[in-house]
Each structure stands twice: as C-alpha cells, then as structure tokens.
N, C-alpha and C. Protein backbone atom coordinates (compact mmCIF):
# COMPACT_ATOMS: atom_id res chain seq x y z
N UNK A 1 -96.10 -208.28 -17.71
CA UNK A 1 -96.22 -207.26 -16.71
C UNK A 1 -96.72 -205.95 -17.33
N UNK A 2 -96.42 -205.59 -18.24
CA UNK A 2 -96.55 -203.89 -18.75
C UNK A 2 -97.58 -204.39 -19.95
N UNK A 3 -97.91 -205.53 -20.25
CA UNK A 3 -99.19 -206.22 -21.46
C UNK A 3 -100.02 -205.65 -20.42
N UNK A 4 -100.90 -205.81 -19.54
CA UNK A 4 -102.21 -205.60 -19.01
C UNK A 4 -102.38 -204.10 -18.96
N UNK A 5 -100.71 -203.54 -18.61
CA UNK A 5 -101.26 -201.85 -18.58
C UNK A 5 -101.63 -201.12 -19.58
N UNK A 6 -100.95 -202.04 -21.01
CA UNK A 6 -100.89 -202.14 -22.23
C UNK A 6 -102.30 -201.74 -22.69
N UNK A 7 -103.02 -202.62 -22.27
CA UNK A 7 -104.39 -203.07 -22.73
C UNK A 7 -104.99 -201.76 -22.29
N UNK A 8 -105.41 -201.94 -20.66
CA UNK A 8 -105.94 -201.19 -20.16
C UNK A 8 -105.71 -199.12 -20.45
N UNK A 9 -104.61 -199.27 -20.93
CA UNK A 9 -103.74 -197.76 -21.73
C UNK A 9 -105.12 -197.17 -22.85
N UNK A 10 -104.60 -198.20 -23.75
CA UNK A 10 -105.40 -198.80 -25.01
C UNK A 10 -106.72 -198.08 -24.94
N UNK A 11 -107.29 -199.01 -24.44
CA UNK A 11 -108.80 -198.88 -23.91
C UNK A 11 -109.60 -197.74 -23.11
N UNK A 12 -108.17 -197.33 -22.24
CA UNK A 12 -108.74 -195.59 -21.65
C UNK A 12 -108.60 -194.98 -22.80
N UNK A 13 -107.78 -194.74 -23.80
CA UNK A 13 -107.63 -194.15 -24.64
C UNK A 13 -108.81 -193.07 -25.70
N UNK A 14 -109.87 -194.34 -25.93
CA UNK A 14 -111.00 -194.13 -26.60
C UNK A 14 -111.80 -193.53 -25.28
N UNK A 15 -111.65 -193.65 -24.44
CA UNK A 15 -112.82 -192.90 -23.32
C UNK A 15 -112.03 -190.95 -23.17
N UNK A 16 -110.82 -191.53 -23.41
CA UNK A 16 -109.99 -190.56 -22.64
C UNK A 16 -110.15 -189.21 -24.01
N UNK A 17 -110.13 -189.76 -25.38
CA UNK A 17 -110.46 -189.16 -26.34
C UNK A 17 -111.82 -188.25 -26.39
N UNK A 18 -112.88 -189.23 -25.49
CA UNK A 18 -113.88 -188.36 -25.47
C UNK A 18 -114.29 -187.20 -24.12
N UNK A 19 -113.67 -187.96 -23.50
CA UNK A 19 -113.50 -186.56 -22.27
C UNK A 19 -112.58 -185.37 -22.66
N UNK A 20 -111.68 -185.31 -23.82
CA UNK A 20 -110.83 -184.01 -23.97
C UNK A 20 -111.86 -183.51 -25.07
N UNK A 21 -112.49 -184.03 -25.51
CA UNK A 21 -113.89 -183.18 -26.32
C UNK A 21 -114.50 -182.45 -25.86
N UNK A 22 -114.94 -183.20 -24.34
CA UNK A 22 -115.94 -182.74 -23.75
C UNK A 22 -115.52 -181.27 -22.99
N UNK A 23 -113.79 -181.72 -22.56
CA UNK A 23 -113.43 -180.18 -22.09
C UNK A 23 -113.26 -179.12 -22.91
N UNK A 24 -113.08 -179.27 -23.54
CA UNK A 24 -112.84 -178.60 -24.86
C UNK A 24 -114.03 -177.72 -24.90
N UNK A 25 -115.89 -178.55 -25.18
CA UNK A 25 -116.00 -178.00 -25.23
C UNK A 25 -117.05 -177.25 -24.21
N UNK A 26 -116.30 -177.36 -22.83
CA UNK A 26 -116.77 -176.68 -21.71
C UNK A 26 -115.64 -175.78 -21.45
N UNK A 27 -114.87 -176.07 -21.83
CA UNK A 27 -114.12 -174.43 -21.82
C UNK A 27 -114.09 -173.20 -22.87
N UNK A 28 -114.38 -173.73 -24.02
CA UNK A 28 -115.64 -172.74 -25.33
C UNK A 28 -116.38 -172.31 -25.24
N UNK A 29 -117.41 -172.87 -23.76
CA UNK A 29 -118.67 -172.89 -23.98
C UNK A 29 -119.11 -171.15 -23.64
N UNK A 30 -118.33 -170.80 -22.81
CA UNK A 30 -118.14 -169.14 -22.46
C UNK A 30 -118.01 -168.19 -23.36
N UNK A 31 -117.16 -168.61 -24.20
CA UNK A 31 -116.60 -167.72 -24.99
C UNK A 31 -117.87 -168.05 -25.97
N UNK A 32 -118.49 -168.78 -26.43
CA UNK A 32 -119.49 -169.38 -27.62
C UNK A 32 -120.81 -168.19 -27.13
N UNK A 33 -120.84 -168.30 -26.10
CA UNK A 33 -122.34 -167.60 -25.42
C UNK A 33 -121.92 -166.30 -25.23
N UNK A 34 -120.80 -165.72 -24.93
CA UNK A 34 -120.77 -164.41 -24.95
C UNK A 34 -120.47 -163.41 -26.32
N UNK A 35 -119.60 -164.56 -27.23
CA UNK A 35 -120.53 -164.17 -28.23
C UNK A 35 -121.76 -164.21 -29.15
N UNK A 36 -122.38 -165.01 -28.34
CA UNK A 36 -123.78 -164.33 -29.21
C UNK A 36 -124.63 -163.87 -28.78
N UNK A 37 -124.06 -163.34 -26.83
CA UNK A 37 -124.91 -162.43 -26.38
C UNK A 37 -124.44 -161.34 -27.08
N UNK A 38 -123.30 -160.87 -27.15
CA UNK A 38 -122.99 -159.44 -28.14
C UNK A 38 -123.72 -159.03 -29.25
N UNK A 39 -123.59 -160.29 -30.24
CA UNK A 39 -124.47 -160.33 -31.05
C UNK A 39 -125.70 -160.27 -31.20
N UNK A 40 -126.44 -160.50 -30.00
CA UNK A 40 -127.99 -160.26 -29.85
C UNK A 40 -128.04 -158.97 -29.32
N UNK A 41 -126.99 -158.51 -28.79
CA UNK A 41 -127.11 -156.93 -27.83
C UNK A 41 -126.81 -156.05 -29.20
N UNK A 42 -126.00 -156.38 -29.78
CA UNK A 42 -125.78 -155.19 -30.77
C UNK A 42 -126.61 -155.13 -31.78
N UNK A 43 -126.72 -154.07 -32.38
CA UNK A 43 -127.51 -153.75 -34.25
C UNK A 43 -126.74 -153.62 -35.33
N UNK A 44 -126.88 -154.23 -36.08
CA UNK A 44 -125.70 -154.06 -37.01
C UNK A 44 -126.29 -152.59 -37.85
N UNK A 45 -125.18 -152.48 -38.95
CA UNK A 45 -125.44 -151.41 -40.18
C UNK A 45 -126.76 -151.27 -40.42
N UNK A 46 -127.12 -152.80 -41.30
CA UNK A 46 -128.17 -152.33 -41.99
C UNK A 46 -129.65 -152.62 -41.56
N UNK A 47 -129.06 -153.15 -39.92
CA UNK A 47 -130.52 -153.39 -38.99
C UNK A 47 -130.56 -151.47 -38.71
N UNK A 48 -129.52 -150.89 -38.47
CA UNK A 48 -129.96 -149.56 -38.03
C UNK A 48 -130.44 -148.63 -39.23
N UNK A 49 -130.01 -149.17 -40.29
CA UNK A 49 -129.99 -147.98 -42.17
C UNK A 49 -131.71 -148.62 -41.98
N UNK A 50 -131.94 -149.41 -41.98
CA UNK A 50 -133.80 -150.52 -41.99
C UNK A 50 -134.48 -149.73 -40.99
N UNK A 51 -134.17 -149.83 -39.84
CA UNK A 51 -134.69 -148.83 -38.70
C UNK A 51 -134.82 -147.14 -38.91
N UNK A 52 -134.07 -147.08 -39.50
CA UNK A 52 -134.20 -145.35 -39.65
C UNK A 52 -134.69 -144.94 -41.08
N UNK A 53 -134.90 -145.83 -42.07
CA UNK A 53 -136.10 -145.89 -43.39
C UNK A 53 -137.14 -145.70 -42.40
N UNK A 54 -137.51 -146.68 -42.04
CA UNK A 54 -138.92 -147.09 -41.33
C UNK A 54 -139.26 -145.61 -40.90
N UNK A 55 -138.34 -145.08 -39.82
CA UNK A 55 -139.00 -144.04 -39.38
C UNK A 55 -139.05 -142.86 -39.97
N UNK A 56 -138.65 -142.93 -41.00
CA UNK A 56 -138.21 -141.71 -42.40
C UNK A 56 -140.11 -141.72 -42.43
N UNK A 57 -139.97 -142.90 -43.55
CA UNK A 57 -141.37 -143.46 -43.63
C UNK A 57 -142.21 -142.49 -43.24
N UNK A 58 -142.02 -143.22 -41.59
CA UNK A 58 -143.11 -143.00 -41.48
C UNK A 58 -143.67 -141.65 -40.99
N UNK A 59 -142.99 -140.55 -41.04
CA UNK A 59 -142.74 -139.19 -40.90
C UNK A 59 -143.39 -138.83 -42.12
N UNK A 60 -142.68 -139.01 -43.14
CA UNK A 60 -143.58 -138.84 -44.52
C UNK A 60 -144.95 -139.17 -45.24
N UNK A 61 -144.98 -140.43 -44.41
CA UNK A 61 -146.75 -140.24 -44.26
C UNK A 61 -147.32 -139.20 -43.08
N UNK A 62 -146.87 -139.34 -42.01
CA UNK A 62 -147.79 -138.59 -41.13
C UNK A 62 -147.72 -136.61 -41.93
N UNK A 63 -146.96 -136.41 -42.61
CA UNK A 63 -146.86 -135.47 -43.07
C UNK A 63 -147.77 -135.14 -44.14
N UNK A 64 -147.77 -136.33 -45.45
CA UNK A 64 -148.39 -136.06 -46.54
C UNK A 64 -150.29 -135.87 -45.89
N UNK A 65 -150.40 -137.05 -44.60
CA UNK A 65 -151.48 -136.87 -44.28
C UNK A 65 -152.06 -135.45 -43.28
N UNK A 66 -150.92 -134.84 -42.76
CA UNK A 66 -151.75 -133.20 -42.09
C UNK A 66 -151.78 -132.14 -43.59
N UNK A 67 -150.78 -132.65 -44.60
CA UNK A 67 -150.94 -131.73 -45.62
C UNK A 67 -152.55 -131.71 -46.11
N UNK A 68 -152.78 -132.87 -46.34
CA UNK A 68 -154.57 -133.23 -46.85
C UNK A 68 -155.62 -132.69 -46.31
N UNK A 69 -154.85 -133.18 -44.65
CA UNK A 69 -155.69 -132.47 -43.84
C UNK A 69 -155.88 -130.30 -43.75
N UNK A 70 -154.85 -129.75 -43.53
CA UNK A 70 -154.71 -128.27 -43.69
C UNK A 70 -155.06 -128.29 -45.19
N UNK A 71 -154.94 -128.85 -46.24
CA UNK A 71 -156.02 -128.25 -47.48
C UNK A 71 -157.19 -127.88 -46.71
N UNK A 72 -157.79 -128.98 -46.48
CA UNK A 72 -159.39 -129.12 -46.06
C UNK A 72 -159.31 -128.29 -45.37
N UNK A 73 -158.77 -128.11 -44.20
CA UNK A 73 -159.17 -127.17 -43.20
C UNK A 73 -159.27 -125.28 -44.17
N UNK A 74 -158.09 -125.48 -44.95
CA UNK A 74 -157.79 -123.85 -44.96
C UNK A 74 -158.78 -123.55 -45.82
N UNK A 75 -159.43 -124.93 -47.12
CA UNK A 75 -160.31 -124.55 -47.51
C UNK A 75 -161.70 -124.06 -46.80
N UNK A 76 -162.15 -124.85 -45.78
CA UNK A 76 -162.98 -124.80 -44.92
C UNK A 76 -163.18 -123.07 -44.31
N UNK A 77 -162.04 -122.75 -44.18
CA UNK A 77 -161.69 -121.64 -43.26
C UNK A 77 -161.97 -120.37 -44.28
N UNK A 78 -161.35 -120.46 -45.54
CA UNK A 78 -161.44 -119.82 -46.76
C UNK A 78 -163.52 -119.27 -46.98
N UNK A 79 -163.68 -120.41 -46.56
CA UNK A 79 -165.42 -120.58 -46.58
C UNK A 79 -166.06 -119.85 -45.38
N UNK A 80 -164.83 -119.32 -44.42
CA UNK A 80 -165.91 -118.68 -43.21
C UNK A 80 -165.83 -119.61 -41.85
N UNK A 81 -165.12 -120.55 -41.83
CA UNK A 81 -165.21 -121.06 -40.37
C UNK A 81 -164.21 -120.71 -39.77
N UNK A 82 -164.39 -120.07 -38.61
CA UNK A 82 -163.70 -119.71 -37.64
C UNK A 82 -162.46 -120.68 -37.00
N UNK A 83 -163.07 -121.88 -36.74
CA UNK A 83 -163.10 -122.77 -36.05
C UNK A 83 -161.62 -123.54 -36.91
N UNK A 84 -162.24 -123.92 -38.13
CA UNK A 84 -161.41 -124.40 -39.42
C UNK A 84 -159.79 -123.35 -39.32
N UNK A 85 -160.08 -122.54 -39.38
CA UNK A 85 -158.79 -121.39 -39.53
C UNK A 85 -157.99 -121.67 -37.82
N UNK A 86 -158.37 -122.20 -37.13
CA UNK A 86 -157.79 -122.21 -35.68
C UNK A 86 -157.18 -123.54 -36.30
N UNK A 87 -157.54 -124.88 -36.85
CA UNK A 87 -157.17 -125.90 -36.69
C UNK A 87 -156.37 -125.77 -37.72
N UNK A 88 -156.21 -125.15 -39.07
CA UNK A 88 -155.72 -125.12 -39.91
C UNK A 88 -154.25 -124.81 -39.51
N UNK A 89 -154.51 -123.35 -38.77
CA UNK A 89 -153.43 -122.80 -37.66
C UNK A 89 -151.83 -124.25 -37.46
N UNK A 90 -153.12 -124.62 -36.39
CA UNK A 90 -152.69 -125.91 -35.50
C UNK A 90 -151.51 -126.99 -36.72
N UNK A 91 -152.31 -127.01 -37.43
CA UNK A 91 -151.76 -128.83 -38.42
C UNK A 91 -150.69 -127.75 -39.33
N UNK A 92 -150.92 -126.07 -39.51
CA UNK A 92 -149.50 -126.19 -40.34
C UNK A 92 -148.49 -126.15 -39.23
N UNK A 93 -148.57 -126.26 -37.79
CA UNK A 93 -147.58 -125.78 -37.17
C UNK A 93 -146.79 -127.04 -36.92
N UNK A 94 -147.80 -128.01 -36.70
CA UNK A 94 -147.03 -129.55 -37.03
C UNK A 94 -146.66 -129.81 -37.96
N UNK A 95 -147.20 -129.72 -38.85
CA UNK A 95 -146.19 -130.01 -40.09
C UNK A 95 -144.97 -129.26 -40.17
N UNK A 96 -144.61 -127.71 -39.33
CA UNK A 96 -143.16 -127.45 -39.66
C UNK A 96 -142.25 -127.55 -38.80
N UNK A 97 -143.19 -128.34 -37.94
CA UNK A 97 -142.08 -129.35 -36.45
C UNK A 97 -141.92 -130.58 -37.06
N UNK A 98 -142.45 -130.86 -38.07
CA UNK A 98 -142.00 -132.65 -38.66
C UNK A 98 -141.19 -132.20 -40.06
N UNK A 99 -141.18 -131.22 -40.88
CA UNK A 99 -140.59 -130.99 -41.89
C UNK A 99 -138.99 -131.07 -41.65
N UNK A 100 -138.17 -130.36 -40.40
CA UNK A 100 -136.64 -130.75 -40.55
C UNK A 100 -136.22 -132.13 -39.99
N UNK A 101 -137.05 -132.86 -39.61
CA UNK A 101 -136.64 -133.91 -39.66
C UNK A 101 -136.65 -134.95 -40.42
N UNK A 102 -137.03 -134.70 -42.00
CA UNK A 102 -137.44 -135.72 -43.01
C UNK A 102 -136.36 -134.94 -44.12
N UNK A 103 -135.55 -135.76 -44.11
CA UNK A 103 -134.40 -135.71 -44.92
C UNK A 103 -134.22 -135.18 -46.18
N UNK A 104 -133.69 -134.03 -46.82
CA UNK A 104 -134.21 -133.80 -48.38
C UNK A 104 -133.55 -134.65 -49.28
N UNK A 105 -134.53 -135.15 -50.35
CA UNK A 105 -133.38 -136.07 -51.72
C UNK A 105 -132.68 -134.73 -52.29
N UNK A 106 -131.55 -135.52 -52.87
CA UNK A 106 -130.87 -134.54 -53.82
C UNK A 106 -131.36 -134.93 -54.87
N UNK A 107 -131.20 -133.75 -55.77
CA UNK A 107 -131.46 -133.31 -57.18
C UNK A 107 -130.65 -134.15 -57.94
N UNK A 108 -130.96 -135.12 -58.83
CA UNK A 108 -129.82 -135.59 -59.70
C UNK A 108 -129.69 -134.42 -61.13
C-alpha cells in the first residue's frame, strides 16, 4: 500500500529538486538585475578620477594651443596689425577663463 507512494515520492523527488532551483532562481532573479542596473547607473572612483584627467587634459591642450596662438598674434600685432592686437586681445582673454580651472601641481 504505501510501496507505490513510495516509488512515486522517490521519483517526484528528482523533478521536485529541480523545480526548487528553478524558484530559487526566479525569486533572485530581481534582486540579480537590480543589481546590475545600479551598477550600470553608477560611476565608480576611478571611472570618475579617468573622467576628470581626460578633461584636465584636455583643457591643457586647448590652452597650450591659444598660448601659440597669442605669441603669433602679439607678435603679429608688435609688427603693426591692428587687426592681430584685437585677436591677440581676444585669445588672452580665453586663456584666463580656462586658466582657474586647470589645477596647479605642487612643488615637490
């Protein structure tokens, strides 16, 4: 009498094993995805320290390049152009709207 339920016990067993997997992991599955939407939403440390080199960077070129540029010009201007001394004007005034924002090194 209780042999067949026996069996049949048995035998759900191995099915029954794999359906508590499966809940398992459909009730994870939330928690699994919301964290790694966080993780895709957020920036870490040194994604933001990488991000703000970059734009150091690239401040410091656009800088070294109006410096090159206002040589030329002031030389230009030095020579008599009117024109040169207006633009010369112009590129040092950008350059001392980009100068406090480029970080000074310290002196070792």
């Amino acid at each position: 009498m209780y042999r067949p339920a026996l069996i049949i016990l048995v035998s759900a067993s191995g099915l029954l094993a794999g359906c508590l997997g499966t809940v398992a992991d459909v009730v994870t599955a939330p928690v699994k995805v919301a964290g790694k939407a966080v993780d895709l939403a957020t920036t870490s440390q040194s994604e933001a320290d990488e991000k703000r080199g970059r734009e150091i960077r690239r401040r410091e070129e656009r800088l070294a390049k109006l410096d090159r540029q206002y040589a030329k010009e002031l030389d230009d201007c030095n020579d008599g152009d009117r024109r040169a001394c207006e633009k010369a004007t112009a590129t040092y005034a950008e350059m001392q709207q980009i100068l406090p924002t480029i970080p000074v090194e310290p002196e070792d």
